[in-house]
N, C-alpha and C. Protein backbone atom coordinates (compact mmCIF):
# COMPACT_ATOMS: atom_id res chain seq x y z
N UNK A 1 -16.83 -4.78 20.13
CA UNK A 1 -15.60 -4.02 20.22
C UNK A 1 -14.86 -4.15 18.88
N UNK A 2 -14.51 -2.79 18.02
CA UNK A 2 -13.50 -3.30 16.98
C UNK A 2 -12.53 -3.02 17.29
N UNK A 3 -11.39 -4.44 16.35
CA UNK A 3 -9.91 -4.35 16.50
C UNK A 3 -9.43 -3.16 16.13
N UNK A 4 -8.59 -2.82 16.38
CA UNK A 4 -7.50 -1.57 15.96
C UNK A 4 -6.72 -2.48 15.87
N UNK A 5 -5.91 -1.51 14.54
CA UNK A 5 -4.16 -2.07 14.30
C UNK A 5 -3.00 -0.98 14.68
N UNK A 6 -2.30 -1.63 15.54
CA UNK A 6 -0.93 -0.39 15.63
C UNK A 6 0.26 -1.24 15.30
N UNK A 7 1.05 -0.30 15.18
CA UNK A 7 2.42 -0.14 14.83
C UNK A 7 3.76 -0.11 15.97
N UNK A 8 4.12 -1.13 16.16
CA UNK A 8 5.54 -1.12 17.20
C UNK A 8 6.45 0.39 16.99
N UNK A 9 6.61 0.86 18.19
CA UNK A 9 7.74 1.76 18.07
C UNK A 9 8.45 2.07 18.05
N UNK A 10 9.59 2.28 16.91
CA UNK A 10 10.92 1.90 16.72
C UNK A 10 11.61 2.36 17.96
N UNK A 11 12.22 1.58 18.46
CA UNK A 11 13.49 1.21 19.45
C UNK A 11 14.36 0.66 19.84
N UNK A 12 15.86 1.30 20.01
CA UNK A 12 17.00 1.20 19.57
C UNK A 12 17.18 -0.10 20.81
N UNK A 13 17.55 -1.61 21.08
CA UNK A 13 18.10 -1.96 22.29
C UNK A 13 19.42 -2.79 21.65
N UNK A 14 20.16 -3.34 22.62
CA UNK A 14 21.42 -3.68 22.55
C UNK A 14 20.91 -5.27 22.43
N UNK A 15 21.94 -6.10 22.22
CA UNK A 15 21.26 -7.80 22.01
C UNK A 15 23.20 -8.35 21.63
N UNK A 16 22.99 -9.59 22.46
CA UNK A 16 24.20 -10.34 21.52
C UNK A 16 23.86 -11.73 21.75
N UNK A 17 24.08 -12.38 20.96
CA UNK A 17 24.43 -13.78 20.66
C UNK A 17 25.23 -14.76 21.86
N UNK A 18 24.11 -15.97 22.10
CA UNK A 18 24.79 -16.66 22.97
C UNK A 18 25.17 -17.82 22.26
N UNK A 19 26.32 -18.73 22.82
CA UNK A 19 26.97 -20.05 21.84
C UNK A 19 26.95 -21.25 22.93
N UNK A 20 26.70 -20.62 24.20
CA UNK A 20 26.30 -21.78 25.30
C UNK A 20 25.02 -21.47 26.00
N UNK A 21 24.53 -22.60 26.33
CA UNK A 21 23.19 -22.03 27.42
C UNK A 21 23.44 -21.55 28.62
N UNK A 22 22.74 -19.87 28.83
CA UNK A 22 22.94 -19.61 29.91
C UNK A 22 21.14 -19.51 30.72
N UNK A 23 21.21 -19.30 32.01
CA UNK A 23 20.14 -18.97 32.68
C UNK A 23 20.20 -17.36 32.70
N UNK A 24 18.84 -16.95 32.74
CA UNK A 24 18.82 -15.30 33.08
C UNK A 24 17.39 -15.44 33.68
N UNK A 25 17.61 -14.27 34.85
CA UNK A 25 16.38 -13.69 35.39
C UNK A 25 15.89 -12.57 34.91
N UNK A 26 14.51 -12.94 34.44
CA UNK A 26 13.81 -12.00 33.63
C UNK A 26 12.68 -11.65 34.19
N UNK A 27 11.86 -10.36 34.14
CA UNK A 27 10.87 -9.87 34.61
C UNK A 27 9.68 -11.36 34.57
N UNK A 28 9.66 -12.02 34.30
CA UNK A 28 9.01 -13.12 33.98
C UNK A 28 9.30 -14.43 35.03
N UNK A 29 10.18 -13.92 35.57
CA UNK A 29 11.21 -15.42 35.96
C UNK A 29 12.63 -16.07 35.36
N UNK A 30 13.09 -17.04 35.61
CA UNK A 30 14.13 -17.47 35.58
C UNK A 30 13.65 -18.34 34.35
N UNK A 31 14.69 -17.38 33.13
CA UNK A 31 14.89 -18.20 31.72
C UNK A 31 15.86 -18.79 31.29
N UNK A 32 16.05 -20.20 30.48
CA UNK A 32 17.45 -20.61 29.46
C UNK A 32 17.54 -19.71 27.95
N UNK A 33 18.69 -19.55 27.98
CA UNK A 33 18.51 -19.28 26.50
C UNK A 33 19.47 -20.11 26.50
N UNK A 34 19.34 -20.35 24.86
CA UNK A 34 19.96 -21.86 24.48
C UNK A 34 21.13 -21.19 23.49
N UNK A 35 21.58 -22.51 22.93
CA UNK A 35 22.90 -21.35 21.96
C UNK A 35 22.49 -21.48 20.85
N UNK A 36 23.11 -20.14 20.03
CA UNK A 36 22.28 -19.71 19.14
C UNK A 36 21.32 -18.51 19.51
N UNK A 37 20.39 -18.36 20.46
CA UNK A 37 19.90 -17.61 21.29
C UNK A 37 20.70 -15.98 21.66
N UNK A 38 19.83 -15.41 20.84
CA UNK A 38 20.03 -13.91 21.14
C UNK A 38 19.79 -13.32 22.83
N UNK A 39 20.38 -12.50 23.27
CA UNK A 39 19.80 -11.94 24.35
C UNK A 39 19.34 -10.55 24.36
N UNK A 40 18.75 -10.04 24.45
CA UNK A 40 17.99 -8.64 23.97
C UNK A 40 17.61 -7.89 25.51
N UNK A 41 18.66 -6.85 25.56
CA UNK A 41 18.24 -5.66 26.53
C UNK A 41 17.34 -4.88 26.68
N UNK A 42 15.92 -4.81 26.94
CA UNK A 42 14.95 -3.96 26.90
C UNK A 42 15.42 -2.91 27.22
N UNK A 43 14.31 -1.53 27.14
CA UNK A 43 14.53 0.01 27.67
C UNK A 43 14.70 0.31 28.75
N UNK A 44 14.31 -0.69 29.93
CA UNK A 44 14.45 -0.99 31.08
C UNK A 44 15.76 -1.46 31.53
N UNK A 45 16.81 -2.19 30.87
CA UNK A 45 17.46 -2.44 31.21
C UNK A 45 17.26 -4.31 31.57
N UNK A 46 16.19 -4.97 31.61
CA UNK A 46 15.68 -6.09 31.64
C UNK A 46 16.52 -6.78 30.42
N UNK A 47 16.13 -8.16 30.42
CA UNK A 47 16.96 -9.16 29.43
C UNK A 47 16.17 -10.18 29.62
N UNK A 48 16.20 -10.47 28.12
CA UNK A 48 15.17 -11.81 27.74
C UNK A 48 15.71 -12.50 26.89
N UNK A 49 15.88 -13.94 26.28
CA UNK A 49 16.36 -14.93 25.24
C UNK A 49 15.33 -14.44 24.57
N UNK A 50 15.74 -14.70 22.70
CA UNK A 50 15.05 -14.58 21.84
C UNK A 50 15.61 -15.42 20.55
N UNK A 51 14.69 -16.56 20.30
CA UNK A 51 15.09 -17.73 19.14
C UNK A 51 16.04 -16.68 18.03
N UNK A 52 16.69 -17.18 17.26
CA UNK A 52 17.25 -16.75 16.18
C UNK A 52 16.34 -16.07 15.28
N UNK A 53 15.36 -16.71 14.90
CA UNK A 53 14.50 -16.71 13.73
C UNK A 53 13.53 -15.46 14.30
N UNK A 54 13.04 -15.82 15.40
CA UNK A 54 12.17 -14.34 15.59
C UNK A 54 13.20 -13.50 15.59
N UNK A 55 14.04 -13.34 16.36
CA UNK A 55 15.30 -12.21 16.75
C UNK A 55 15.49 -11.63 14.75
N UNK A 56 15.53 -12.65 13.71
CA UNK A 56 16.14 -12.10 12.31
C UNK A 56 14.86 -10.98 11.94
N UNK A 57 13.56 -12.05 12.25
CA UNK A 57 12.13 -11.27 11.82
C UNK A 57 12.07 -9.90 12.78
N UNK A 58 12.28 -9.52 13.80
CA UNK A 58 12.12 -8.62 14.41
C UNK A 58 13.30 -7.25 14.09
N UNK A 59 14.17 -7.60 14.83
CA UNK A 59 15.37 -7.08 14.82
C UNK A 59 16.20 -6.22 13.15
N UNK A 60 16.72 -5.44 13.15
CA UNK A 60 17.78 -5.17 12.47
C UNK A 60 19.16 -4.33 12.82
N UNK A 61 20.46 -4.97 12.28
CA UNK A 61 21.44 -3.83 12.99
C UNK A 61 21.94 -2.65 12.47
N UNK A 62 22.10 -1.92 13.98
CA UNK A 62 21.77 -0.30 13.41
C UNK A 62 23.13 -0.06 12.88
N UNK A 63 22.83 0.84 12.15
CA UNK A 63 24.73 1.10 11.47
C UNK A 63 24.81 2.88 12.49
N UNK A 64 25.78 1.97 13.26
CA UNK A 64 25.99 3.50 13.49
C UNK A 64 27.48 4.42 13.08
């Protein structure tokens, strides 16, 4: 089987910054995000913690 490479598809979601740990239920189960810890709204409407550092590598904010 050969690999293929694709490309993520740009999409707009909402995210803010947490400064205390909270719990959230996520399609996954019941997560901490810690502080410091982004929270990121999928297209779904779902919510997941995301470290700082991936959240900088991934993420950028949109100027609207």
């Amino acid at each position: 089987m050969k690999m293929q490479k694709f490309v993520k598809k740009p999409i707009v979601v909402k995210a803010y910054q947490v400064f205390e740990e909270q719990k959230l239920n996520t399609l996954e189960g019941v997560m901490t995000a810690s502080p410091g810890d982004w929270i990121v709204e999928g297209i779904k409407g779902e919510k997941y913690p995301v470290k700082p550092d991936i959240f900088q590598k991934t993420y950028s904010k949109l100027d609207e």
